[in-house]
C-alpha atoms as a PDB file:
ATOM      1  CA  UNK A   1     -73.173-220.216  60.810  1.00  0.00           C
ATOM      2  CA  UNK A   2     -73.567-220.712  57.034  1.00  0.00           C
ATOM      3  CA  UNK A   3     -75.135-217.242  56.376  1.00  0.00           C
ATOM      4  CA  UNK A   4     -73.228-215.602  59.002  1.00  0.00           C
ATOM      5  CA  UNK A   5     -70.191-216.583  56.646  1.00  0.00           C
ATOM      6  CA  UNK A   6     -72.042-215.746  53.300  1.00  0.00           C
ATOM      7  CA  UNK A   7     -72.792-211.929  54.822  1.00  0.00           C
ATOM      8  CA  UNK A   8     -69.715-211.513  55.675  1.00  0.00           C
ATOM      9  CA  UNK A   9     -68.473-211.974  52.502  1.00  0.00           C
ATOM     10  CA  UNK A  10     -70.670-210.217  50.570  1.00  0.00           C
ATOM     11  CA  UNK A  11     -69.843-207.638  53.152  1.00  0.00           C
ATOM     12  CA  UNK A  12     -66.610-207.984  51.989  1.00  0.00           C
ATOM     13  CA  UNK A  13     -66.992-207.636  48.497  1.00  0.00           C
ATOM     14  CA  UNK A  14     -69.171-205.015  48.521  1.00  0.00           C
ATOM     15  CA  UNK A  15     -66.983-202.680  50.140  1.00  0.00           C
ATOM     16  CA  UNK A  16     -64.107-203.587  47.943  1.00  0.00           C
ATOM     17  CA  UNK A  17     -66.684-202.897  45.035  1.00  0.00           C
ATOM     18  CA  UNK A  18     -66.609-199.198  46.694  1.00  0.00           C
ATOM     19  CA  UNK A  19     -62.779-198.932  47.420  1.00  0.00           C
ATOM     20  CA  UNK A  20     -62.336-199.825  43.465  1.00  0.00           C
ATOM     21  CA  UNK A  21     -65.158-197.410  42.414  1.00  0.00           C
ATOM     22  CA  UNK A  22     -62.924-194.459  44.584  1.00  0.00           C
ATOM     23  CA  UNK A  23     -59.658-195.630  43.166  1.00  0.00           C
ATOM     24  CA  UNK A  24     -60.361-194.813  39.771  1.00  0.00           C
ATOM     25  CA  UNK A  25     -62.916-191.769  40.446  1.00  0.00           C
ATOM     26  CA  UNK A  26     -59.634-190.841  42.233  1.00  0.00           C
ATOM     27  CA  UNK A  27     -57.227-191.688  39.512  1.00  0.00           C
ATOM     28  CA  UNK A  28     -59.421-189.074  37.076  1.00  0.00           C
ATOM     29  CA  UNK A  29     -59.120-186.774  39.282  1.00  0.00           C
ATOM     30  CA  UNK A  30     -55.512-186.749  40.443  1.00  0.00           C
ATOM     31  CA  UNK A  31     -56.059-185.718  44.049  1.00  0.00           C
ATOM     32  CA  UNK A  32     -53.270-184.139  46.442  1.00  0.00           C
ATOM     33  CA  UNK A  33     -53.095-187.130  48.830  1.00  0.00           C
ATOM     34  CA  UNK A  34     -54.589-187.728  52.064  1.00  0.00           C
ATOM     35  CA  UNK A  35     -55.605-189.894  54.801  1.00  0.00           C
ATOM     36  CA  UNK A  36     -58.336-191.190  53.050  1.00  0.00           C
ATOM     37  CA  UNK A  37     -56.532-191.444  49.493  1.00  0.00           C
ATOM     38  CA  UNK A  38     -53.790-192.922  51.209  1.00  0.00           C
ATOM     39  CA  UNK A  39     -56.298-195.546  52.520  1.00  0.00           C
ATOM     40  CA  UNK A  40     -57.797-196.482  49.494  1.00  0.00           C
ATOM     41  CA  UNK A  41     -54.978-197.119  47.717  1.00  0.00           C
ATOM     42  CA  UNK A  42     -52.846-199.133  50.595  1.00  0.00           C
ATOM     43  CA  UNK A  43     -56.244-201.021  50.643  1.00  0.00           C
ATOM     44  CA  UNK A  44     -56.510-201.807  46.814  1.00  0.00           C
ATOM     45  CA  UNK A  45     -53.124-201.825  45.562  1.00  0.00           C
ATOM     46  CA  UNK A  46     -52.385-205.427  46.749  1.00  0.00           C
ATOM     47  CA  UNK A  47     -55.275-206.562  44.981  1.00  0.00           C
ATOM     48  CA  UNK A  48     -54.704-204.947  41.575  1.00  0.00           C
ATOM     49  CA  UNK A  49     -50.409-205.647  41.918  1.00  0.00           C
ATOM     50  CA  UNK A  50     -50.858-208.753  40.731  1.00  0.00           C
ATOM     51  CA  UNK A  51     -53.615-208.519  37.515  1.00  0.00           C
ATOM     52  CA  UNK A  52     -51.348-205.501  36.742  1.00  0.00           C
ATOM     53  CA  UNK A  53     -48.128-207.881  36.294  1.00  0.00           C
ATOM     54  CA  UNK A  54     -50.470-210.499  34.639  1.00  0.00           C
ATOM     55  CA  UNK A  55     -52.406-207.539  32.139  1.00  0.00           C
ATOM     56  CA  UNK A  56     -50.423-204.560  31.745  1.00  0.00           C
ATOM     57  CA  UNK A  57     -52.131-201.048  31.008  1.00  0.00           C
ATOM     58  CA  UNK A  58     -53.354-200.950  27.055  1.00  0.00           C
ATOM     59  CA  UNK A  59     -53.410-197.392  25.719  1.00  0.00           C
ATOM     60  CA  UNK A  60     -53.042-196.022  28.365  1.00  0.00           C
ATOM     61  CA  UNK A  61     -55.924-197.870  30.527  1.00  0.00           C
ATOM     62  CA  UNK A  62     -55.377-199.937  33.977  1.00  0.00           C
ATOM     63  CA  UNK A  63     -58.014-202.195  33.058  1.00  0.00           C
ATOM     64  CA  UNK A  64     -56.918-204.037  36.797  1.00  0.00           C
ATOM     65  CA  UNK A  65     -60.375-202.867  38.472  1.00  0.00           C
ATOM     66  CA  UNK A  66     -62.494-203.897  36.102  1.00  0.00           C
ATOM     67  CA  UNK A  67     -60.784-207.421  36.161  1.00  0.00           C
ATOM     68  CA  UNK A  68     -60.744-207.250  39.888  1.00  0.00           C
ATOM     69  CA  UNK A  69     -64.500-206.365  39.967  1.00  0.00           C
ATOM     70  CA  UNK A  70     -65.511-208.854  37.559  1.00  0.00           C
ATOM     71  CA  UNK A  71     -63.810-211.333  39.758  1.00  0.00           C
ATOM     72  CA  UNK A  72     -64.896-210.739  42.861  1.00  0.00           C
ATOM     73  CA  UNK A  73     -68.490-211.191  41.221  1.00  0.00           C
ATOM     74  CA  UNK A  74     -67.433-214.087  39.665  1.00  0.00           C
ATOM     75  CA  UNK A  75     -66.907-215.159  43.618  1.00  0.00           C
ATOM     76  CA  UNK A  76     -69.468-213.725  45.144  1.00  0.00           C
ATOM     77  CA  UNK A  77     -71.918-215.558  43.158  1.00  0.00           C
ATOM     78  CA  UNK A  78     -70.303-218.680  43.344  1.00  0.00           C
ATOM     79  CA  UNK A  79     -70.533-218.598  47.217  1.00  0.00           C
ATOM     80  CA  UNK A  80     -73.942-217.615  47.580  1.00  0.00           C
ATOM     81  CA  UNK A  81     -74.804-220.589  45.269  1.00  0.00           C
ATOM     82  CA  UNK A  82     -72.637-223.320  47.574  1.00  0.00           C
END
């Protein structure tokens, strides 16, 4: 049951690691919109809301993923270890 848990969560994180990764190849690029932009940022924004309040943007640069990211290593890796 253990492991079951464990790959679901790096399941998890994983394809948040993706989401992110789109969400600011997407934010270079400045797309129109879509379903699928419109799905990865309703899937990421409640994530990065709150570092955003915490770290506002510096020079112009969300640095919210990268802090998200790092996180969600820092969590991963602490699971696996349990």
């Amino acid at each position: 049951m253990e492991s079951l848990l464990i790959n679901f969560i790096r399941l998890f994180v994983t394809v948040l690691w993706f989401l992110l990764i789109a969400r600011v190849v997407l934010s270079w690029t400045n797309p129109r919109g879509g379903g699928l932009v419109a799905f990865i940022y309703q899937a990421t924004e409640p994530m990065l809301a709150p570092i955003r309040r915490v770290l506002p943007p510096t020079s112009g640069i969300d640095w919210s993923p990268l802090i998200l990211m790092l996180l969600l290593g820092v969590i991963l890796r602490v699971i696996v270890r349990i």
